[in-house]
PDB file of N, CA and C in Angstrom:
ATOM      1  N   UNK A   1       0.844  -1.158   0.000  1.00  0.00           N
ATOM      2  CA  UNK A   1       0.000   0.000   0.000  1.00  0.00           C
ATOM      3  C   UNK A   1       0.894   1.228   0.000  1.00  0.00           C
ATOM      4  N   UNK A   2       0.409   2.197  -0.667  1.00  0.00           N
ATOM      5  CA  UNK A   2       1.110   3.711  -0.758  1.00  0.00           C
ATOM      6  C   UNK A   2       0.799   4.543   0.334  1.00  0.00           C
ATOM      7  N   UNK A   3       0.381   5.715  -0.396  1.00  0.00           N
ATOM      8  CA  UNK A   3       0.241   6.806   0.750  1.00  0.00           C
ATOM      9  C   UNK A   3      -0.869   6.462   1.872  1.00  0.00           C
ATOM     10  N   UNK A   4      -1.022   7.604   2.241  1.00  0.00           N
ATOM     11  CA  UNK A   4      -1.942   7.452   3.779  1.00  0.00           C
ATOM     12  C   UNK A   4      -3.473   8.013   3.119  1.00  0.00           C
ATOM     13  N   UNK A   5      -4.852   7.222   3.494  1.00  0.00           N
ATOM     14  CA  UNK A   5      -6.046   8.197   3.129  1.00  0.00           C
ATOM     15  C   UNK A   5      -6.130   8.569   4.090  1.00  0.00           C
ATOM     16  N   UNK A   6      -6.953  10.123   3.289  1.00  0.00           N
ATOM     17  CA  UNK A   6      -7.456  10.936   3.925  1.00  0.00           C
ATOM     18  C   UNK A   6      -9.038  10.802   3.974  1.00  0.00           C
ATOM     19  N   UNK A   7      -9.836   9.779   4.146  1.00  0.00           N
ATOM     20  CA  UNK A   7     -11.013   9.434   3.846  1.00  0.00           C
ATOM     21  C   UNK A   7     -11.721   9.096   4.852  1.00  0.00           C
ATOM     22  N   UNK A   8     -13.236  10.153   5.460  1.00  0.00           N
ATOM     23  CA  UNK A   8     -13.707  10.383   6.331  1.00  0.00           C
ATOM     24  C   UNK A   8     -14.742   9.137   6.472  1.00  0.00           C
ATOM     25  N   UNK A   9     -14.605   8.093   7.351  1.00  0.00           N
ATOM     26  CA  UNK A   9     -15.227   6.566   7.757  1.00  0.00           C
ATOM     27  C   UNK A   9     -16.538   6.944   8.619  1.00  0.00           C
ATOM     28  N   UNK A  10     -17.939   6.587   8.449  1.00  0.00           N
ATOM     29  CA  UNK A  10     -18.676   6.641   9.916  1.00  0.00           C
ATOM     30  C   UNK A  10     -17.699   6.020  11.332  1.00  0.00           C
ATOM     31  N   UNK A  11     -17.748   6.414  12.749  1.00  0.00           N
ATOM     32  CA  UNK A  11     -17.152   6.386  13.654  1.00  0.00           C
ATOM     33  C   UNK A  11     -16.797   4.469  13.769  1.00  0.00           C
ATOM     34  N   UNK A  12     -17.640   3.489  13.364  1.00  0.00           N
ATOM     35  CA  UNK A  12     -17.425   2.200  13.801  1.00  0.00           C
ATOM     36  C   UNK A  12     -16.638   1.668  12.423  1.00  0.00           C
ATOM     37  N   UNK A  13     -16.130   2.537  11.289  1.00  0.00           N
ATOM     38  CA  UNK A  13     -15.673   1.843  10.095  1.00  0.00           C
ATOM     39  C   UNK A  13     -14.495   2.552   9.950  1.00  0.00           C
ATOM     40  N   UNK A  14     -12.965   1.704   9.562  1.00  0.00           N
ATOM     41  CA  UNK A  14     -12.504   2.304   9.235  1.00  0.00           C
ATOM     42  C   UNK A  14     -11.426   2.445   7.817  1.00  0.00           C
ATOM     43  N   UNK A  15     -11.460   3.287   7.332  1.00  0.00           N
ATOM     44  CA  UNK A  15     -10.866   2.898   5.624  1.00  0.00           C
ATOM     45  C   UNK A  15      -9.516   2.638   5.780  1.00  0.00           C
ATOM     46  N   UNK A  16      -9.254   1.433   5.228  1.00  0.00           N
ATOM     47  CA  UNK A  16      -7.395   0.874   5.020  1.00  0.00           C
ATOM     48  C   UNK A  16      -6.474   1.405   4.036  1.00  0.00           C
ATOM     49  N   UNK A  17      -7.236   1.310   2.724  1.00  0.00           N
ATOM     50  CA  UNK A  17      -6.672   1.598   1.954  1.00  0.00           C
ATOM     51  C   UNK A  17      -7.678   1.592   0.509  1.00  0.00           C
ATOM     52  N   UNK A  18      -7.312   2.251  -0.376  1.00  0.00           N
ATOM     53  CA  UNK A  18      -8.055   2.409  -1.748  1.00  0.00           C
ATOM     54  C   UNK A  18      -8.427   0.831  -2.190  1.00  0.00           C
ATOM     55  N   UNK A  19      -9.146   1.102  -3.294  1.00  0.00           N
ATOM     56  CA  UNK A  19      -9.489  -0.483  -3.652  1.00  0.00           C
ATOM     57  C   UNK A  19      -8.553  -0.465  -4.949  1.00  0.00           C
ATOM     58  N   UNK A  20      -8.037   0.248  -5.372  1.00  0.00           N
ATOM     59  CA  UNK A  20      -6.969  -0.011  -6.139  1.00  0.00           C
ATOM     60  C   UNK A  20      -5.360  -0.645  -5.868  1.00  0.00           C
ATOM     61  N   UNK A  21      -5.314  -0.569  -4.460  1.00  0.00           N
ATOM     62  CA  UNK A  21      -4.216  -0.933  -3.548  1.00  0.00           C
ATOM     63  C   UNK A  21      -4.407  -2.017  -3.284  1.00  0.00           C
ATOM     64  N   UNK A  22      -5.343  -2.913  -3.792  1.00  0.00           N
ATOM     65  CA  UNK A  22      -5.354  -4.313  -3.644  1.00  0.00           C
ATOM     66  C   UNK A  22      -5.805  -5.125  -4.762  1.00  0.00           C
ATOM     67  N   UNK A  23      -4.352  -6.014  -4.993  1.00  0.00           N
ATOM     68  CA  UNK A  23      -5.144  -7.242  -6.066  1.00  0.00           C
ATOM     69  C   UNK A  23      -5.795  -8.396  -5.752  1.00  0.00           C
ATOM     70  N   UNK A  24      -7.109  -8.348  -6.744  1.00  0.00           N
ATOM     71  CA  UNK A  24      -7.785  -9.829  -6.231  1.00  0.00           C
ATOM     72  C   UNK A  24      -6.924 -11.227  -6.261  1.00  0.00           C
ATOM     73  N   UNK A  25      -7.436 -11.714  -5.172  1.00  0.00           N
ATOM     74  CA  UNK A  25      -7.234 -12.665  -5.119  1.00  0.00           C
ATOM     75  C   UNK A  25      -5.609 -13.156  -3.792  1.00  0.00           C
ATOM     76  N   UNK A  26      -5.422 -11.972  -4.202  1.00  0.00           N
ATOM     77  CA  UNK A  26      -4.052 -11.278  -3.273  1.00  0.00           C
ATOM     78  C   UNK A  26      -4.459 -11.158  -1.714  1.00  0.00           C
ATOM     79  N   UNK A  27      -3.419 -11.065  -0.524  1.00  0.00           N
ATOM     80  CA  UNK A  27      -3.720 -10.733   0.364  1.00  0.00           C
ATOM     81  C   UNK A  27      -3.048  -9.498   0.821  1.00  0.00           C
ATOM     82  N   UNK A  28      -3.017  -9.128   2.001  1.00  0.00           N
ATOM     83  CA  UNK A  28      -2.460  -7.560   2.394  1.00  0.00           C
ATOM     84  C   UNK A  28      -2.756  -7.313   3.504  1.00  0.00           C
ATOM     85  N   UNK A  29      -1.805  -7.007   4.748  1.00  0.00           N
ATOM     86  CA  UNK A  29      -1.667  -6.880   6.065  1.00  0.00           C
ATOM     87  C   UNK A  29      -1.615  -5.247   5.994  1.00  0.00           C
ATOM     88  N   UNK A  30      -2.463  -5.086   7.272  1.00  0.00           N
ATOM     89  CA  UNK A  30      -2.541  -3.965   7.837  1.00  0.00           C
ATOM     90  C   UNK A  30      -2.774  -3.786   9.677  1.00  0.00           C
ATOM     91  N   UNK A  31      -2.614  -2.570  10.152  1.00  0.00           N
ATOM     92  CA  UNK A  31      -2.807  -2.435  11.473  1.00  0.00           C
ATOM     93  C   UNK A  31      -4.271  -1.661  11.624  1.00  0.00           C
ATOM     94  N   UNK A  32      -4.820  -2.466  12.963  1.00  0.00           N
ATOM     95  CA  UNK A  32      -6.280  -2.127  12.481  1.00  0.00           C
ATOM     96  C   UNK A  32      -6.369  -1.808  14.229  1.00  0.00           C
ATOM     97  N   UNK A  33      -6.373  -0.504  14.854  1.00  0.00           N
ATOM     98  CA  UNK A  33      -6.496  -0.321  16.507  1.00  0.00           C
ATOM     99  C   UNK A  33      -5.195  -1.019  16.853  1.00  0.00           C
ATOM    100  N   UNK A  34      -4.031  -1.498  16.805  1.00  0.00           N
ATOM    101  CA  UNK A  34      -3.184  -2.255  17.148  1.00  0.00           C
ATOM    102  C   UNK A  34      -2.711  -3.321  17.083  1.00  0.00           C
ATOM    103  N   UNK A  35      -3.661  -4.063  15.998  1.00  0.00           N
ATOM    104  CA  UNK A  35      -4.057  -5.408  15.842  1.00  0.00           C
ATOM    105  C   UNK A  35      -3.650  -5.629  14.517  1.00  0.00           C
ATOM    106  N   UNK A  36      -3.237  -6.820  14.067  1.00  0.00           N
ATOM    107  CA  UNK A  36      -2.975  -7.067  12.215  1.00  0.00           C
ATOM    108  C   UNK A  36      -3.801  -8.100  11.662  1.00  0.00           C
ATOM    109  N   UNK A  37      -4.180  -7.247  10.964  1.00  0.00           N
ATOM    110  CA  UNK A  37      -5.268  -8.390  10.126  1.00  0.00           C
ATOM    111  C   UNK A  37      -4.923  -8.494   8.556  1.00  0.00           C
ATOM    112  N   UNK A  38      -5.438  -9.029   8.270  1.00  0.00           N
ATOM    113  CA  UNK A  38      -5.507  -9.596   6.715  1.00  0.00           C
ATOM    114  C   UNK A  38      -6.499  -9.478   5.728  1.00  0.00           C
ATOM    115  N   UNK A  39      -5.984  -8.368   4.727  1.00  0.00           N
ATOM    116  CA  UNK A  39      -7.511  -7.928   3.759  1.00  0.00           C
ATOM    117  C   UNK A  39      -7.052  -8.875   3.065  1.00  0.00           C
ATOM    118  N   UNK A  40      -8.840  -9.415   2.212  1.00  0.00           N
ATOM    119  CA  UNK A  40      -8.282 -10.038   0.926  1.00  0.00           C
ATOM    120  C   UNK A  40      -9.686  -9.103   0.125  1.00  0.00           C
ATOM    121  N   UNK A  41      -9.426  -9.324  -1.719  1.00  0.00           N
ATOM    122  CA  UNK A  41     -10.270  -8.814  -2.432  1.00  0.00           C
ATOM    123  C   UNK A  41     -10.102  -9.892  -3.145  1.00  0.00           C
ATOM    124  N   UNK A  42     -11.670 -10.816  -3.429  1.00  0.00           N
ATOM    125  CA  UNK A  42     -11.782 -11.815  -4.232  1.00  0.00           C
ATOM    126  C   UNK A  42     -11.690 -11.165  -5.762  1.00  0.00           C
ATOM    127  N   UNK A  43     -11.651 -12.075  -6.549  1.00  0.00           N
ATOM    128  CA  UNK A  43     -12.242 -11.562  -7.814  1.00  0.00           C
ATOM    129  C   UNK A  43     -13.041 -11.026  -8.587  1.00  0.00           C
ATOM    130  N   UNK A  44     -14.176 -11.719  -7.219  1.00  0.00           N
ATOM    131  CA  UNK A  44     -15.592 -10.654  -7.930  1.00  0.00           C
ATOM    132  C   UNK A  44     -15.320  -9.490  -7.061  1.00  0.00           C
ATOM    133  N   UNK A  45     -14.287  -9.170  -6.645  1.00  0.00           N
ATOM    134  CA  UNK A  45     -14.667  -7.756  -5.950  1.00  0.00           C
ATOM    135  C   UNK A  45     -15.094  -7.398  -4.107  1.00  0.00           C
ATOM    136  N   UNK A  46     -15.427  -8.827  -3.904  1.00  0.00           N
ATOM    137  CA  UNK A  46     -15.888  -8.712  -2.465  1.00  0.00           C
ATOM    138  C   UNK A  46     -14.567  -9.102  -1.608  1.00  0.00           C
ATOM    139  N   UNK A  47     -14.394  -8.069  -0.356  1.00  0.00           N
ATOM    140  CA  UNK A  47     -13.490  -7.971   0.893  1.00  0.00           C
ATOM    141  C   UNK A  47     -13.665  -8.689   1.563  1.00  0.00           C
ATOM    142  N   UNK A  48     -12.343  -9.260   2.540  1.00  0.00           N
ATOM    143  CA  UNK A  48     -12.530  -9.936   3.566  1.00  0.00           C
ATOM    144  C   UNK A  48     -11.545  -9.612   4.412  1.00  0.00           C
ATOM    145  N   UNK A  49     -11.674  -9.567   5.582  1.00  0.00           N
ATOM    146  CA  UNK A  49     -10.869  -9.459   6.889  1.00  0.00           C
ATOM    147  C   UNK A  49     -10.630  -9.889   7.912  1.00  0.00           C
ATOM    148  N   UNK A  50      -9.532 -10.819   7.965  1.00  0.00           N
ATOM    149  CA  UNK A  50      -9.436 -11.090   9.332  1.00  0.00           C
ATOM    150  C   UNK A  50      -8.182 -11.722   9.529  1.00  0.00           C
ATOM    151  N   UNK A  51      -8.127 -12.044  11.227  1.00  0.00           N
ATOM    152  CA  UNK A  51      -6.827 -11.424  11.945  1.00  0.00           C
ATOM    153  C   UNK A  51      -5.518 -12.764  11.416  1.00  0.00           C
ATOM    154  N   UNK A  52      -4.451 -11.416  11.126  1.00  0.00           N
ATOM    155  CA  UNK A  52      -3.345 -11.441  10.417  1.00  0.00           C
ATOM    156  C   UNK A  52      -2.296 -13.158  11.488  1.00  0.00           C
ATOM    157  N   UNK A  53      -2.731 -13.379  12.438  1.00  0.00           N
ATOM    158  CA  UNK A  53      -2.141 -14.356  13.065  1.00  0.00           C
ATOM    159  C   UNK A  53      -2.766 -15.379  13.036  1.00  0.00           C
ATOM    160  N   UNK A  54      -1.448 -16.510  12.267  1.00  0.00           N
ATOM    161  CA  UNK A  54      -2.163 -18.152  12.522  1.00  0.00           C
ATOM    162  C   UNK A  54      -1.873 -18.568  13.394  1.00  0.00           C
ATOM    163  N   UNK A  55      -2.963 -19.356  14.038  1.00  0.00           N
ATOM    164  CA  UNK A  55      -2.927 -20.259  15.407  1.00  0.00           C
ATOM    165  C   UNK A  55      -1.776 -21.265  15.179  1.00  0.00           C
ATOM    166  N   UNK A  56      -2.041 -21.778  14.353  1.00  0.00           N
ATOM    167  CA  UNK A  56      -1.349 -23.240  13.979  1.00  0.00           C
ATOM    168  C   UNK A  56      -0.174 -23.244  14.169  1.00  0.00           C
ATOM    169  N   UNK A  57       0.525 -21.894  13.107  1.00  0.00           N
ATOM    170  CA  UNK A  57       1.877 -21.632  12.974  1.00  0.00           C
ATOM    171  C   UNK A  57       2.837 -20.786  14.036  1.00  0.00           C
ATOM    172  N   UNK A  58       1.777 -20.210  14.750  1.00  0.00           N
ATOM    173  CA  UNK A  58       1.973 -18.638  15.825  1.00  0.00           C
ATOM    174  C   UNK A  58       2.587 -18.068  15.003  1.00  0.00           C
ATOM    175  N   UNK A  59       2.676 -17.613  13.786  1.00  0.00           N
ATOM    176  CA  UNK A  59       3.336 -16.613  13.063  1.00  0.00           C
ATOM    177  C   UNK A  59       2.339 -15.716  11.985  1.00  0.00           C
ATOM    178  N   UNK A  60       2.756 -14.207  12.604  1.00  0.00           N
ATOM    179  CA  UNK A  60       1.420 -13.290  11.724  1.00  0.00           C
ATOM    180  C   UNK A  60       2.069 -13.656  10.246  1.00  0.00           C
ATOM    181  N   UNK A  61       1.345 -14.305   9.237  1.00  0.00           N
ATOM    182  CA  UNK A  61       1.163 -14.366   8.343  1.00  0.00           C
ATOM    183  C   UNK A  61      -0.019 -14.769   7.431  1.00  0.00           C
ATOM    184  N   UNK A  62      -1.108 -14.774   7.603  1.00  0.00           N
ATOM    185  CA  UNK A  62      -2.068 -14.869   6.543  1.00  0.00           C
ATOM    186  C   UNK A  62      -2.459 -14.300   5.689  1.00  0.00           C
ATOM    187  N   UNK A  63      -1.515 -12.990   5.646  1.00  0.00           N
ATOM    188  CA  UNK A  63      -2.179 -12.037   4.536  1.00  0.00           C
ATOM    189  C   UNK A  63      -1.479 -12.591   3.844  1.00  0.00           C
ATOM    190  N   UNK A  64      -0.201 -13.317   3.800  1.00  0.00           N
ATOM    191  CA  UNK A  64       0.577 -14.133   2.569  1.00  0.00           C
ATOM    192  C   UNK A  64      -0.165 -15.131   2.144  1.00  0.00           C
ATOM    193  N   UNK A  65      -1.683 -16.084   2.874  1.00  0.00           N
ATOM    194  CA  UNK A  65      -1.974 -16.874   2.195  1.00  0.00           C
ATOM    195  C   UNK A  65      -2.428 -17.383   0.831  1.00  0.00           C
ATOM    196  N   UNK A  66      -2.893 -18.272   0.724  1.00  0.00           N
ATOM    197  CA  UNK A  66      -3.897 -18.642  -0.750  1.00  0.00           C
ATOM    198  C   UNK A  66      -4.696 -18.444  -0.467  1.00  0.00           C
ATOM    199  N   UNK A  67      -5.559 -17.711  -1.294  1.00  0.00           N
ATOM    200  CA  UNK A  67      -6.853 -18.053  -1.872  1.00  0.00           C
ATOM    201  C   UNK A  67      -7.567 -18.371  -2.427  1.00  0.00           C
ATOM    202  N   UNK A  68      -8.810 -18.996  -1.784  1.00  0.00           N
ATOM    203  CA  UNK A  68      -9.077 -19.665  -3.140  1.00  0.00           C
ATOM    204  C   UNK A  68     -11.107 -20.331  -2.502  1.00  0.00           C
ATOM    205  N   UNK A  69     -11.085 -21.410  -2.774  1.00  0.00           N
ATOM    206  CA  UNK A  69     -12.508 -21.441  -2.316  1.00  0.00           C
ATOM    207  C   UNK A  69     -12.686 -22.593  -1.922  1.00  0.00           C
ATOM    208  N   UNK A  70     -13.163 -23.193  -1.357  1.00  0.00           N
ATOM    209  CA  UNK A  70     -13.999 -24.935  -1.191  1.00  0.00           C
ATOM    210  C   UNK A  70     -15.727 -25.343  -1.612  1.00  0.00           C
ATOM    211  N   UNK A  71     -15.832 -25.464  -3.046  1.00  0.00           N
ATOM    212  CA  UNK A  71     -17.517 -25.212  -3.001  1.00  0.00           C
ATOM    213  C   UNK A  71     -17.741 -23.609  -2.903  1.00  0.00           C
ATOM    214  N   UNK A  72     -18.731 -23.251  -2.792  1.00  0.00           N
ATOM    215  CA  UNK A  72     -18.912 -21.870  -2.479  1.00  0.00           C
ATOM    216  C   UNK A  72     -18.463 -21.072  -1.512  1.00  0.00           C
ATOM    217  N   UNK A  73     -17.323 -21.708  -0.596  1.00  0.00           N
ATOM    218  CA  UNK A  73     -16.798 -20.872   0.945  1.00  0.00           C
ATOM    219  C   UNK A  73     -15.495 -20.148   0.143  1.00  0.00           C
ATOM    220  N   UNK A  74     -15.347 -19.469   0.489  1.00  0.00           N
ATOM    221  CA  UNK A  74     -14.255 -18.693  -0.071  1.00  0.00           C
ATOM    222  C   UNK A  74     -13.428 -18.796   1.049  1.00  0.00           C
ATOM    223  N   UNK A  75     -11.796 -19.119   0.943  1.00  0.00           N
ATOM    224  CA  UNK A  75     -11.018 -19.504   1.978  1.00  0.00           C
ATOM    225  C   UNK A  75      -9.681 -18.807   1.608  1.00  0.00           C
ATOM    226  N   UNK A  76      -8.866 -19.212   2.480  1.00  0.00           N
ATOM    227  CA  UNK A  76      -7.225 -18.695   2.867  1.00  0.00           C
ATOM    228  C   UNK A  76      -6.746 -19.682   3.629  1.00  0.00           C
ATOM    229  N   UNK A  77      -5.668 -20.250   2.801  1.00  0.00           N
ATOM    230  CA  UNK A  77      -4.615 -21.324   3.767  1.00  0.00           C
ATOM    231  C   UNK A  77      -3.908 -20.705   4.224  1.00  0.00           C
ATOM    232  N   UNK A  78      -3.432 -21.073   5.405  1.00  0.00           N
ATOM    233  CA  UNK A  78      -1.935 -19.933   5.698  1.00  0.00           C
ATOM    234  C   UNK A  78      -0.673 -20.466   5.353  1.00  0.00           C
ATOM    235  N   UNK A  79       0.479 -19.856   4.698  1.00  0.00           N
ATOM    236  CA  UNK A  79       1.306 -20.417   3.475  1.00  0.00           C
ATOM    237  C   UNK A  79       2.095 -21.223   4.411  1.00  0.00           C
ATOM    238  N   UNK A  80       1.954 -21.428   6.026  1.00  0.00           N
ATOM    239  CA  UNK A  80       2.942 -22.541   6.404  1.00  0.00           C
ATOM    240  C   UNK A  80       2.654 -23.392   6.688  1.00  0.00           C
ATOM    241  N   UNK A  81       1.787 -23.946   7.201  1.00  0.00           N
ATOM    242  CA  UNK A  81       0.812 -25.405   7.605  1.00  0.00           C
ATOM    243  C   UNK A  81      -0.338 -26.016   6.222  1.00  0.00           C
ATOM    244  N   UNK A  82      -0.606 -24.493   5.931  1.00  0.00           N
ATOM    245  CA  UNK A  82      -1.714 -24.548   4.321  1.00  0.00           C
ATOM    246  C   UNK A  82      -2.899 -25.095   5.675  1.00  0.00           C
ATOM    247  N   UNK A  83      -3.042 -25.063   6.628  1.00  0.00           N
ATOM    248  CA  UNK A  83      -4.614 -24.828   7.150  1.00  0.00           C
ATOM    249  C   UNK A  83      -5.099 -23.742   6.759  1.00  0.00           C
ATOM    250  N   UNK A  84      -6.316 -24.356   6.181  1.00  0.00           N
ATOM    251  CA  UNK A  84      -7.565 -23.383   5.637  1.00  0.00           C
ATOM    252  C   UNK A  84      -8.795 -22.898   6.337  1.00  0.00           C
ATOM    253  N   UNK A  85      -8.849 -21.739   5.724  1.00  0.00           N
ATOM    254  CA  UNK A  85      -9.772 -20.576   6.992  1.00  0.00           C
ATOM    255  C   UNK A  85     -10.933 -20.530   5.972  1.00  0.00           C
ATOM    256  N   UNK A  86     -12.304 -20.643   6.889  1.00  0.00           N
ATOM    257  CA  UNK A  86     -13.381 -19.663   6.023  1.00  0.00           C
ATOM    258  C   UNK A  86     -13.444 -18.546   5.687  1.00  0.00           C
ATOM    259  N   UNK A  87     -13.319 -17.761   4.959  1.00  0.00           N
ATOM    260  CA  UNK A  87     -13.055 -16.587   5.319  1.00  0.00           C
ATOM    261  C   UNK A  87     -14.533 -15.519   5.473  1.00  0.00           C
ATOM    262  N   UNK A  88     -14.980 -16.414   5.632  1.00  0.00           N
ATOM    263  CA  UNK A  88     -16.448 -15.241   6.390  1.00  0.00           C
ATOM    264  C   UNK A  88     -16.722 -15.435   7.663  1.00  0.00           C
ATOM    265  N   UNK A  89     -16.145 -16.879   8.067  1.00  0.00           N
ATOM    266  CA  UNK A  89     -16.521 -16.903   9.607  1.00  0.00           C
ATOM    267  C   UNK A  89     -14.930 -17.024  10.560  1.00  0.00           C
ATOM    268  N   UNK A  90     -13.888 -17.798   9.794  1.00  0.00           N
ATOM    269  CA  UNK A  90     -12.435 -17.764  10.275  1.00  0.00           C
ATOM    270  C   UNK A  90     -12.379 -19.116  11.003  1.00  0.00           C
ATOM    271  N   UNK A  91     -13.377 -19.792  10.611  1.00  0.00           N
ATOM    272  CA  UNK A  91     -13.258 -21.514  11.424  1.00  0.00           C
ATOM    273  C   UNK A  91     -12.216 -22.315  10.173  1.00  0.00           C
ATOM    274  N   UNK A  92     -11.887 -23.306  10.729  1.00  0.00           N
ATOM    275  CA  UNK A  92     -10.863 -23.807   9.969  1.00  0.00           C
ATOM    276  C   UNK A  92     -11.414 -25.166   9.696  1.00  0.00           C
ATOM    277  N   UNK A  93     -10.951 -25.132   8.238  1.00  0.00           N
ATOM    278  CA  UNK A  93     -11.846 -26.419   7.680  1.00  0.00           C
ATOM    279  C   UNK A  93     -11.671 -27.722   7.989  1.00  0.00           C
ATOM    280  N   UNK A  94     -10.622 -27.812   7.856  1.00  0.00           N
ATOM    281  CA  UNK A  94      -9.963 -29.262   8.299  1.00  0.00           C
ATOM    282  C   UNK A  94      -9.975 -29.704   9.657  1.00  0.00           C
ATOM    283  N   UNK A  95     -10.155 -28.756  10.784  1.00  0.00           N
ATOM    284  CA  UNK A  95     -10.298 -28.985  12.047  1.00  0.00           C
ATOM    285  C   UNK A  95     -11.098 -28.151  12.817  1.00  0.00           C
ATOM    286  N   UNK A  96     -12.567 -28.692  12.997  1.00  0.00           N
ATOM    287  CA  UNK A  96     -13.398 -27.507  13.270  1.00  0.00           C
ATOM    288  C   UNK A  96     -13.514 -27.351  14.144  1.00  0.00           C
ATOM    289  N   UNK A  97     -12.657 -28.381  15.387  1.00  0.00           N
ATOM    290  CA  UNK A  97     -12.859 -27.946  17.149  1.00  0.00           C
ATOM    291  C   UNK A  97     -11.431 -27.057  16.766  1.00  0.00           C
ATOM    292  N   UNK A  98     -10.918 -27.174  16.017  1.00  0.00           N
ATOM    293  CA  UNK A  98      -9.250 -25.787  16.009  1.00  0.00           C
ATOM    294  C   UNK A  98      -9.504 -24.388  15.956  1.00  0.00           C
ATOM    295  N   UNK A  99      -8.689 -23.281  16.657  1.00  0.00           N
ATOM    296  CA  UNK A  99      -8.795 -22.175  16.708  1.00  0.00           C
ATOM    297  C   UNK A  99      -9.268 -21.727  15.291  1.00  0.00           C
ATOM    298  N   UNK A 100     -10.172 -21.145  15.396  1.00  0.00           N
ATOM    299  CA  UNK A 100     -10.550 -20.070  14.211  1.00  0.00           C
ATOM    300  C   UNK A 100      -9.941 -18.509  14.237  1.00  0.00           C
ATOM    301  N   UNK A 101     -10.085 -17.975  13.054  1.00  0.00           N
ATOM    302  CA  UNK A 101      -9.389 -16.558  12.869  1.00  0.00           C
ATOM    303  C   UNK A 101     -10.128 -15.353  13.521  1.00  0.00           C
ATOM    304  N   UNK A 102      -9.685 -14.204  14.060  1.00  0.00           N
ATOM    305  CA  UNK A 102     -11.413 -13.545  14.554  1.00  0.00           C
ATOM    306  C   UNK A 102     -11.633 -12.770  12.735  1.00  0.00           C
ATOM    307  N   UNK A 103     -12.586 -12.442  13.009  1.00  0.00           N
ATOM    308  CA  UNK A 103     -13.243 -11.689  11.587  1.00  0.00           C
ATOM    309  C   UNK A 103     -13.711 -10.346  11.750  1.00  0.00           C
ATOM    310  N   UNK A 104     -13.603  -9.748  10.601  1.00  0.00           N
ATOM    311  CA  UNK A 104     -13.957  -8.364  10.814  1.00  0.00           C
ATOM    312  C   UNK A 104     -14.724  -7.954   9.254  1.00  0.00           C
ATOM    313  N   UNK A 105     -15.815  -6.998   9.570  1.00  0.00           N
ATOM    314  CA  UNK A 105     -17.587  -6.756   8.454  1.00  0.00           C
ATOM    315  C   UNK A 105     -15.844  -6.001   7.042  1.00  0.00           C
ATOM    316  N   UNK A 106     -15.915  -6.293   6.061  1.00  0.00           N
ATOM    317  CA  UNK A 106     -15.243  -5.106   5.320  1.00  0.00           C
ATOM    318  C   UNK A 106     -15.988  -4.662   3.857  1.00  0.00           C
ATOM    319  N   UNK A 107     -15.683  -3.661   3.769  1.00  0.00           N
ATOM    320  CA  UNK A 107     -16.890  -3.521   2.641  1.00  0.00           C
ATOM    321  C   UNK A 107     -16.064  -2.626   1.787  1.00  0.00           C
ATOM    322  N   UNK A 108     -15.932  -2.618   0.407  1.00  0.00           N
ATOM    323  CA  UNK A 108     -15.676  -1.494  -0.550  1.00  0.00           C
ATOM    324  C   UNK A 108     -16.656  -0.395  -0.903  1.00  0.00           C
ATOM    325  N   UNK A 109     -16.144   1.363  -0.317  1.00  0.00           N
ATOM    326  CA  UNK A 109     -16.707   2.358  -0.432  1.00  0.00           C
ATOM    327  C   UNK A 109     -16.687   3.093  -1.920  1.00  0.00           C
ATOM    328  N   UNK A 110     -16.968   4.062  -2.280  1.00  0.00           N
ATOM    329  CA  UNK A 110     -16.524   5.026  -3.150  1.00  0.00           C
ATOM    330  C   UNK A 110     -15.086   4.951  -3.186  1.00  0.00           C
ATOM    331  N   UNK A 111     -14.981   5.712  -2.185  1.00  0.00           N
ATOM    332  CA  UNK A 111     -13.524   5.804  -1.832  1.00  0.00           C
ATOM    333  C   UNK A 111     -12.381   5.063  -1.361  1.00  0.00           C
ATOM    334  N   UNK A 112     -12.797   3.991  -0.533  1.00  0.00           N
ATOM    335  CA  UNK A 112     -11.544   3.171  -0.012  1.00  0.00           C
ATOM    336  C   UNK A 112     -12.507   1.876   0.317  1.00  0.00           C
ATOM    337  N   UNK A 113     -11.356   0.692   1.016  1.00  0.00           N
ATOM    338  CA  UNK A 113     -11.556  -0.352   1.328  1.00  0.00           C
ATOM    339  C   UNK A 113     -11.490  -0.105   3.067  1.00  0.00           C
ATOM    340  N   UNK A 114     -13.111  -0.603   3.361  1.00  0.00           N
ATOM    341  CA  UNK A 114     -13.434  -0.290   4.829  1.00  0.00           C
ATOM    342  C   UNK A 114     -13.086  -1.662   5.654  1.00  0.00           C
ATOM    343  N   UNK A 115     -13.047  -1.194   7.139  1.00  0.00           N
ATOM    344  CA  UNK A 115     -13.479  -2.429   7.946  1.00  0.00           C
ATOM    345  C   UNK A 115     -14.104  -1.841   9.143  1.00  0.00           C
ATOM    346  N   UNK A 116     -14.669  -2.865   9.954  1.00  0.00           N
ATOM    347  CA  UNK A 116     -15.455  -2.143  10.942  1.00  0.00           C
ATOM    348  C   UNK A 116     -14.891  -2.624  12.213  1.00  0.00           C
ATOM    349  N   UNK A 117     -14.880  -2.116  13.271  1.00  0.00           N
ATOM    350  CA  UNK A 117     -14.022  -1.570  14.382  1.00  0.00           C
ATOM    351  C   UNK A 117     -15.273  -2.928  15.068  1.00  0.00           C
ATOM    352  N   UNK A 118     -14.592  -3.445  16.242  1.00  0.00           N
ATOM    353  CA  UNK A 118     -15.540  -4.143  17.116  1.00  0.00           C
ATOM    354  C   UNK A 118     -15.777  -3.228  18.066  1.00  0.00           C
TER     355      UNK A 118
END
């Protein structure tokens, strides 16, 4: 990501970055209140977010994962174990009593790529 926006969010949303600053299918770490999470932008265009640390591996990396889908779930392996995340809810497929990811609402504005604050 480049420069910094200047792009005014309602108080519970907040903009990361342009939607041009992200390729589909791609992932992309950011600091969100102190916290790192992981945008992704599918292909059709729809955001997803959530937190940048794998359980499995203890290492923040999921914004490096794959993406890709299972059936209609749209997912993210994380590139060191390749455990796969839902990425709308952050439960993990292969082991569904295993830590899940937390998740966060993200939505593409006019202006930038949002997420919403818990």
């Amino acid at each position: 990501m480049t420069a910094a926006l200047s792009v005014q969010a309602p108080a519970d949303w907040r903009a990361i970055c342009r939607l041009d600053d992200l390729l589909p299918g791609r992932g992309a770490g950011a600091l969100l209140d102190g916290e790192q999470i992981a945008l992704f932008l599918l292909p059709d265009g729809t955001p997803y977010a959530v937190g940048n640390y794998d359980p499995y591996s203890r290492a923040y990396v999921m914004s490096r994962g794959l993406v890709g889908s299972r059936g209609d779930i749209p997912t993210v392996a994380s590139p060191i174990y390749k455990n796969v995340f839902d990425l709308r809810t952050g439960q993990p497929l292969d082991d569904p009593d295993g830590p899940a990811l937390p998740t966060y609402q993200a939505r593409v504005t006019e202006h930038a790529v949002e997420v919403r604050l818990r």
